[in-house]
Protein backbone atom coordinates (compact mmCIF):
# COMPACT_ATOMS: atom_id res chain seq x y z
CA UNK A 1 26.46 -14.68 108.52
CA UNK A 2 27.47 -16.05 111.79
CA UNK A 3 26.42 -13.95 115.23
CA UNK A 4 26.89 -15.68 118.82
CA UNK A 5 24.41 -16.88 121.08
CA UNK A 6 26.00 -16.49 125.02
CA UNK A 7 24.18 -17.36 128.27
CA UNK A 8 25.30 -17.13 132.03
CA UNK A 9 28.29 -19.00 132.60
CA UNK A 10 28.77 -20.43 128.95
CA UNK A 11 31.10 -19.86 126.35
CA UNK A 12 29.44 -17.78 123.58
CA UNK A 13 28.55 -20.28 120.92
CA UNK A 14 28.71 -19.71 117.16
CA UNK A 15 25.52 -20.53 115.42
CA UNK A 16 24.51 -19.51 111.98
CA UNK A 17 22.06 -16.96 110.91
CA UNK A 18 18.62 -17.64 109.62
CA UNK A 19 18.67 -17.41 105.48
CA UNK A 20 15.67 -14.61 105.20
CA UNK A 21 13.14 -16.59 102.68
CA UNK A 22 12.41 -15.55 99.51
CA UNK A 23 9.55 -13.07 98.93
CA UNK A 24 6.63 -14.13 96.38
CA UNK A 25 8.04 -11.23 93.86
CA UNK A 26 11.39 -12.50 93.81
CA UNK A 27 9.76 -16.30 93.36
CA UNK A 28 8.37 -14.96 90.63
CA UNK A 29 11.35 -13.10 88.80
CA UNK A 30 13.38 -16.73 88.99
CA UNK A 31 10.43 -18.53 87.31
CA UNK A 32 10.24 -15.84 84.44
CA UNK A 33 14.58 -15.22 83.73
CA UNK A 34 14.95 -17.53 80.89
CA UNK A 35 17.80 -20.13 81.30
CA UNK A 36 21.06 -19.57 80.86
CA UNK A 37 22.20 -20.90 77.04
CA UNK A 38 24.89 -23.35 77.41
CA UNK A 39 28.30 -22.55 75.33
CA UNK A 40 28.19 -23.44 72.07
CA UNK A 41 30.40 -26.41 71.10
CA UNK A 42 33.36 -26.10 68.53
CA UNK A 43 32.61 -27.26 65.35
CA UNK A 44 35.31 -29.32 63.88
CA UNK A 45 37.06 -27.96 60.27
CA UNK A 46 35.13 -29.21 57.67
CA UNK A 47 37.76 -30.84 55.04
CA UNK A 48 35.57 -32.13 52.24
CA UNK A 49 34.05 -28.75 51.82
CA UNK A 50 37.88 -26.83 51.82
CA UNK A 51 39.17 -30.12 49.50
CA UNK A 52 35.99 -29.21 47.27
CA UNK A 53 36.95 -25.13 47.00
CA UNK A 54 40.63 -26.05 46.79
CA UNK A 55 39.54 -28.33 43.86
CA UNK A 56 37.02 -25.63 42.58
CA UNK A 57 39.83 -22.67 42.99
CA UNK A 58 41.97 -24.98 40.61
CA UNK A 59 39.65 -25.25 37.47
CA UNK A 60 38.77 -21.63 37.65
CA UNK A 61 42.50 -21.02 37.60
CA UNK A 62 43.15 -23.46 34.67
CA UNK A 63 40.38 -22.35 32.98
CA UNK A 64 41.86 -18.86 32.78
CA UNK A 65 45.20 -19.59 32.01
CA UNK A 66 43.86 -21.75 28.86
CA UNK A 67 42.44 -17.91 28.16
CA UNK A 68 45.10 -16.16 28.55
CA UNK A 69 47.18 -18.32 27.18
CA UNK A 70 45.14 -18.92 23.53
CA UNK A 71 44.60 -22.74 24.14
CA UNK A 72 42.51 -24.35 21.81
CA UNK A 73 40.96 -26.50 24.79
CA UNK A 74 39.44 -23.13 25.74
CA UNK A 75 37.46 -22.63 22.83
CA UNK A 76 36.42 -26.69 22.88
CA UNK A 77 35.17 -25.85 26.36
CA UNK A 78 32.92 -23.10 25.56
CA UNK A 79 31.34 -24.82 22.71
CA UNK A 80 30.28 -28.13 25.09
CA UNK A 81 29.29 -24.94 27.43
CA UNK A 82 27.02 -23.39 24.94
CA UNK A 83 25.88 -26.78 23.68
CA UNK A 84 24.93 -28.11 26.88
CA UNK A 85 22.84 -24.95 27.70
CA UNK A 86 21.26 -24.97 24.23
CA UNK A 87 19.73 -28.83 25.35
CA UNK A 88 18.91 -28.13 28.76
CA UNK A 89 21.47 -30.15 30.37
CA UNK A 90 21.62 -29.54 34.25
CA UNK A 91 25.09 -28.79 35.10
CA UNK A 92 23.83 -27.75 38.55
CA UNK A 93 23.58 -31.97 39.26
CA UNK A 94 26.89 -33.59 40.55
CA UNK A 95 27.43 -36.08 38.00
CA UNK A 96 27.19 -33.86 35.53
CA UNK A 97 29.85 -31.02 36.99
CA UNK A 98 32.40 -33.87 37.86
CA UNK A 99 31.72 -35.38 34.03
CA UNK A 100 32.36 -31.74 32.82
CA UNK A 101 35.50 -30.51 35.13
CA UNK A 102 36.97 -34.21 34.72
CA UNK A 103 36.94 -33.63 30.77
CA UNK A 104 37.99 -29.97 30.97
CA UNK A 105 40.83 -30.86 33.01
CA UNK A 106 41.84 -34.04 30.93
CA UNK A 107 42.01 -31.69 27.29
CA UNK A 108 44.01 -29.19 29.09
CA UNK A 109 46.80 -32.25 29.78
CA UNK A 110 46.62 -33.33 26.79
CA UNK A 111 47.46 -30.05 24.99
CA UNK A 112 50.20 -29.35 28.10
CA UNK A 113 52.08 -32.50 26.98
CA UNK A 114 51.25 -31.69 23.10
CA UNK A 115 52.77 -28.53 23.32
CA UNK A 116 55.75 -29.85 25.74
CA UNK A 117 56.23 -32.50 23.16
CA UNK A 118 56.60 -30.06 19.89
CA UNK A 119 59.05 -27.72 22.17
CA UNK A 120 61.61 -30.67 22.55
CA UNK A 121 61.77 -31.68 18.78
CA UNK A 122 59.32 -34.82 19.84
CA UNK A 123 56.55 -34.49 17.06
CA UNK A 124 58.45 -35.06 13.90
CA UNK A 125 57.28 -33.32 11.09
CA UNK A 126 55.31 -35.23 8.35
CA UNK A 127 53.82 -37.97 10.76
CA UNK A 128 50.39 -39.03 11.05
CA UNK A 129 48.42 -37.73 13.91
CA UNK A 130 48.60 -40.18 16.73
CA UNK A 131 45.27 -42.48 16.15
CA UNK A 132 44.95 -42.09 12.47
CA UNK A 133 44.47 -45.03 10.76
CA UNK A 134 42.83 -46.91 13.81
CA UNK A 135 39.45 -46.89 13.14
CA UNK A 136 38.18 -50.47 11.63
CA UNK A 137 34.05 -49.54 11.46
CA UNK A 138 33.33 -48.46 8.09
CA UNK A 139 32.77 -45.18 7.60
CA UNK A 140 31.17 -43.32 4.61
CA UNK A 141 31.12 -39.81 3.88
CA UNK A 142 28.50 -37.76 2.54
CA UNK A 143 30.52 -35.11 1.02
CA UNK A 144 31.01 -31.36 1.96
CA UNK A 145 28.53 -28.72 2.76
CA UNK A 146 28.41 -25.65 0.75
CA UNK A 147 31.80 -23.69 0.82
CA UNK A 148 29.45 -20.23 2.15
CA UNK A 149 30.03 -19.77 5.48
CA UNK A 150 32.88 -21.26 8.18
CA UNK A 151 29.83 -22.05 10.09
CA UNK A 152 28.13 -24.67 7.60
CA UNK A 153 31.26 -26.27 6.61
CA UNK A 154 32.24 -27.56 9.83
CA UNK A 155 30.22 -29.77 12.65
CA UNK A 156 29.94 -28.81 16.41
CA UNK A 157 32.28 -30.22 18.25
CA UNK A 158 32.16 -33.64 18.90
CA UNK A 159 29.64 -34.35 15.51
CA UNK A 160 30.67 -35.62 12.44
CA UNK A 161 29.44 -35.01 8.85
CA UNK A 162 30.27 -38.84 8.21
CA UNK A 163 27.55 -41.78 8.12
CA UNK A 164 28.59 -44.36 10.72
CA UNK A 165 27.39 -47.96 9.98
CA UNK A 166 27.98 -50.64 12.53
CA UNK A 167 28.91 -54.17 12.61
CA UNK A 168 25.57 -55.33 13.36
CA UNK A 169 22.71 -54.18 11.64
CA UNK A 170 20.45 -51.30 13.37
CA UNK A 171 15.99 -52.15 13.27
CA UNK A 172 13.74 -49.09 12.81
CA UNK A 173 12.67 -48.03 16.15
CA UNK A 174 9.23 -47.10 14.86
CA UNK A 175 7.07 -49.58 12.93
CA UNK A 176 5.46 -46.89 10.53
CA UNK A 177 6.98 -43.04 10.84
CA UNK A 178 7.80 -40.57 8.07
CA UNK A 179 11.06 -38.69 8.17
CA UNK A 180 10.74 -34.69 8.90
CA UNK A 181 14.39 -33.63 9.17
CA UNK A 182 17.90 -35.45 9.04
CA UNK A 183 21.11 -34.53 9.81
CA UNK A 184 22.75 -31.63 10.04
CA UNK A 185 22.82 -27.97 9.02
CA UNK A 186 19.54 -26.61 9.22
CA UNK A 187 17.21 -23.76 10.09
CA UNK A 188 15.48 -24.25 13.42
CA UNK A 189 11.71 -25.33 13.16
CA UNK A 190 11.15 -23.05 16.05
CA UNK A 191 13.46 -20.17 16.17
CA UNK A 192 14.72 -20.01 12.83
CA UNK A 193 18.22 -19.79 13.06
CA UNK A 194 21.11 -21.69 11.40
CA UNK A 195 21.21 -24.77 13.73
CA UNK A 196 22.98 -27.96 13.82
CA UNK A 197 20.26 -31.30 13.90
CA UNK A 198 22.30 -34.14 15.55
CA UNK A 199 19.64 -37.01 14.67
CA UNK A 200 17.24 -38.02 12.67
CA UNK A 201 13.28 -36.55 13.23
CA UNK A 202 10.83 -39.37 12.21
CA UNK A 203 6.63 -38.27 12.72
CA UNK A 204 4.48 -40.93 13.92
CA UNK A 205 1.34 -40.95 15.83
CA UNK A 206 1.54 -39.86 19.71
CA UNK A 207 1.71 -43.25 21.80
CA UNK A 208 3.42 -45.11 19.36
CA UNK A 209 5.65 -48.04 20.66
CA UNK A 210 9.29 -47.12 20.63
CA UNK A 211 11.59 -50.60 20.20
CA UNK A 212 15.33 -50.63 20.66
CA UNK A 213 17.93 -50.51 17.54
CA UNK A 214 20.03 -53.04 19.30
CA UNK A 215 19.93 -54.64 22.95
CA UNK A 216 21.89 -52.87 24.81
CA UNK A 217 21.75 -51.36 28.66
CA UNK A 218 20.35 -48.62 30.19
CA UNK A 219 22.44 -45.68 30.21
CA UNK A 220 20.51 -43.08 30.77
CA UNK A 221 16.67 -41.71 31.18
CA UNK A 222 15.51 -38.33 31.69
CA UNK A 223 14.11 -35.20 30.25
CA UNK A 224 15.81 -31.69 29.14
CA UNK A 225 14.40 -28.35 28.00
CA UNK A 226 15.35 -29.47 24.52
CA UNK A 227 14.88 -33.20 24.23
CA UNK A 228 11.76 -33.54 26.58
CA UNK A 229 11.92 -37.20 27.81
CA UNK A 230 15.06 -39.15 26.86
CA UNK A 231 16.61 -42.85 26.82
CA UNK A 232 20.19 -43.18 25.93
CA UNK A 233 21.31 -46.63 25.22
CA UNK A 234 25.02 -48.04 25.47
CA UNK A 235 25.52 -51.04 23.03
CA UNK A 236 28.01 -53.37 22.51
CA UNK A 237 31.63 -52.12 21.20
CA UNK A 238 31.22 -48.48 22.29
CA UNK A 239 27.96 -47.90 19.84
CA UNK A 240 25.39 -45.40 21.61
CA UNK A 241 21.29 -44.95 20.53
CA UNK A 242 19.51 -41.81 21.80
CA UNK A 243 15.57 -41.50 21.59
CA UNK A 244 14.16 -38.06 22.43
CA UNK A 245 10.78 -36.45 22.62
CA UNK A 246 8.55 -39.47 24.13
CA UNK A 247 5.56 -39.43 25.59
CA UNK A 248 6.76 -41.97 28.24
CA UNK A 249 9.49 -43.34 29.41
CA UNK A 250 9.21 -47.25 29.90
CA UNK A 251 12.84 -48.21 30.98
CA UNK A 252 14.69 -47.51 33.99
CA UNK A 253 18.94 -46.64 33.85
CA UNK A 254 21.14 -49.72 34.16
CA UNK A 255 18.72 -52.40 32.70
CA UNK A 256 19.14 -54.65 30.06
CA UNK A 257 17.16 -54.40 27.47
CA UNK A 258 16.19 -56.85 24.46
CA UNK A 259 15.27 -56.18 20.84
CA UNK A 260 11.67 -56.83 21.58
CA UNK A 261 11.46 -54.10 24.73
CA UNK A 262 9.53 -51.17 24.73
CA UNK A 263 11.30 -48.23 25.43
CA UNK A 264 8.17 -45.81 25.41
CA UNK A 265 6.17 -43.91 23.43
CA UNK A 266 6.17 -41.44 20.91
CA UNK A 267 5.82 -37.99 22.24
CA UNK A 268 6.24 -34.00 21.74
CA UNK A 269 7.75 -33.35 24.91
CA UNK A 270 10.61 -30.70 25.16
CA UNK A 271 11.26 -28.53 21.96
CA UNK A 272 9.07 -30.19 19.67
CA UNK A 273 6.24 -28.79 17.15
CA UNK A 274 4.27 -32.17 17.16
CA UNK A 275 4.55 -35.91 17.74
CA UNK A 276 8.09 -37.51 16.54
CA UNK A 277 11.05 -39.73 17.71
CA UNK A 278 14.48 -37.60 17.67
CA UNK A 279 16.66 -40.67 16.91
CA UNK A 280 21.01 -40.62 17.49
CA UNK A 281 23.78 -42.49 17.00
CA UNK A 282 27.04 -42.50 18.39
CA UNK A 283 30.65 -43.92 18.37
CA UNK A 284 32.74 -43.54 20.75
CA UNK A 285 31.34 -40.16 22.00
CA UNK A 286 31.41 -39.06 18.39
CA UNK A 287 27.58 -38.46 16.84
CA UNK A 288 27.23 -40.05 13.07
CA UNK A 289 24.52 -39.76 10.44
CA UNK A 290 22.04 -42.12 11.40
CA UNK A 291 20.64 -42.46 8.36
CA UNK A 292 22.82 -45.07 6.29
CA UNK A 293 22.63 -47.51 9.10
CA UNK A 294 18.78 -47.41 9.43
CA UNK A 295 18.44 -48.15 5.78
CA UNK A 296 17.02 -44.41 5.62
């Protein structure tokens, strides 16, 4: 506010008003307002999370077309499903769900272009399957199971009721053990039921030393509800070794290991009823008999 100050024989002046001071209560309602929040800034779009649902969206929808649709690729997946719950597997960890979606979506291609194939006359009739013939590792079979049940006669998916022996020759893991159960069809030491054993069970004392069947590297270490503490091994010309149930686990993932390293020890960890070395052997992501190549 402005008022004028005049005196005797002067023009009136403007001058400006005194600002009243503040009063202690209104002192003291400034110091207790909180402050006022600044706007919030604009978060950006987040891409990898929308590329990640867009991806996500995708499976589920090829997942139930393969359903609907009577695919055999659907059945496939719900068996490596099952199977991976039944051993504890995490699916929750990324690896894992990309290994798993990356598969699902590469066996749903596959049967696409299989089925486009036989619609255009492609797949003549009376030829081989494409890959027959091309295995070169000797492989031995150990005849049929009993012709009871569907269930008995035929493996889980990705097993084989075939011995698998490989070029070079496999040492015991365990320097004194005594065999419990071997391969395949059996009824579950712990819950009874019909269940498929995908190794070999050999009983030794807890602590024993477990050595490599062949040098190899590192694939894998770990532990699962169902095979406790776990090294899987990746040897030379796409042969695999799996040891399960140890005590401890010596070995760390991608090193190299000899044929005198330890791996660990014996152990009854995961779903075990006592000390013993689950052993496995693989092919090419296919699970053999280990048996005939251990000299069993």
């Amino acid at each position: 506010m402005w008022k004028a100050a005049a005196g005797m024989g002067e023009q009136p002046v403007l001058q400006a008003a005194e600002s009243p001071q503040p009063t202690a209560a209104k002192l003291l309602r400034q110091a207790l307002a909180p402050p006022k929040e600044k706007p919030a800034l604009r978060q950006p779009p987040n891409y990898l999370l929308r590329t990640q649902l867009a991806i996500c969206a995708g499976l589920l929808l090829l997942f139930l077309a393969a359903r609907q649709l009577g695919w055999p690729v659907y059945t496939q997946c719900r068996a490596h499903l099952a199977k991976a719950l039944e051993q504890g597997i995490d699916l929750s960890e990324q690896a894992e769900l990309v290994r798993f979606a990356g598969k699902f979506v590469e066996d749903v291609r596959i049967r696409a272009t299989a089925g486009a194939g036989a619609l255009a006359g492609q797949a003549g009739a009376g030829e081989p399957a494409p890959g027959a013939g091309s295995e070169t590792q000797p492989l031995v079979s150990l005849g049929t199971a009993p012709q009871n049940t569907a269930q008995k006669t035929a493996p889980p998916d990705g097993y084989s009721l075939k011995s698998y022996v490989p070029l070079q020759q496999l040492s015991l893991p365990l320097a004194a053990f005594s065999v419990t159960s071997g391969y395949g069809w059996r009824s579950h030491p712990i819950t009874g039921r019909s269940d498929f054993h995908t190794g070999v069970d050999m009983a030794a004392a807890e602590g024993t030393p477990i050595a490599p069947a062949l040098p190899g590297i590192v694939l894998d270490t770990g532990r699962s509800r169902s095979y406790g503490n776990y090294v899987l091994l990746l040897h030379a010309d796409g042969v695999a070794t799996q040891y399960c149930h140890m005590q401890y686990v010596f070995v760390r993932r991608g090193e190299e290991i000899g044929q005198g390293s330890v791996l660990g020890t014996v152990g009854s960890t995961g779903m075990a009823t006592g000390p013993h070395l689950h052993f496995e052997l693989s092919f090419d992501d296919l699970h053999y008999n280990p048996a005939k190549a251990l000299g069993l």
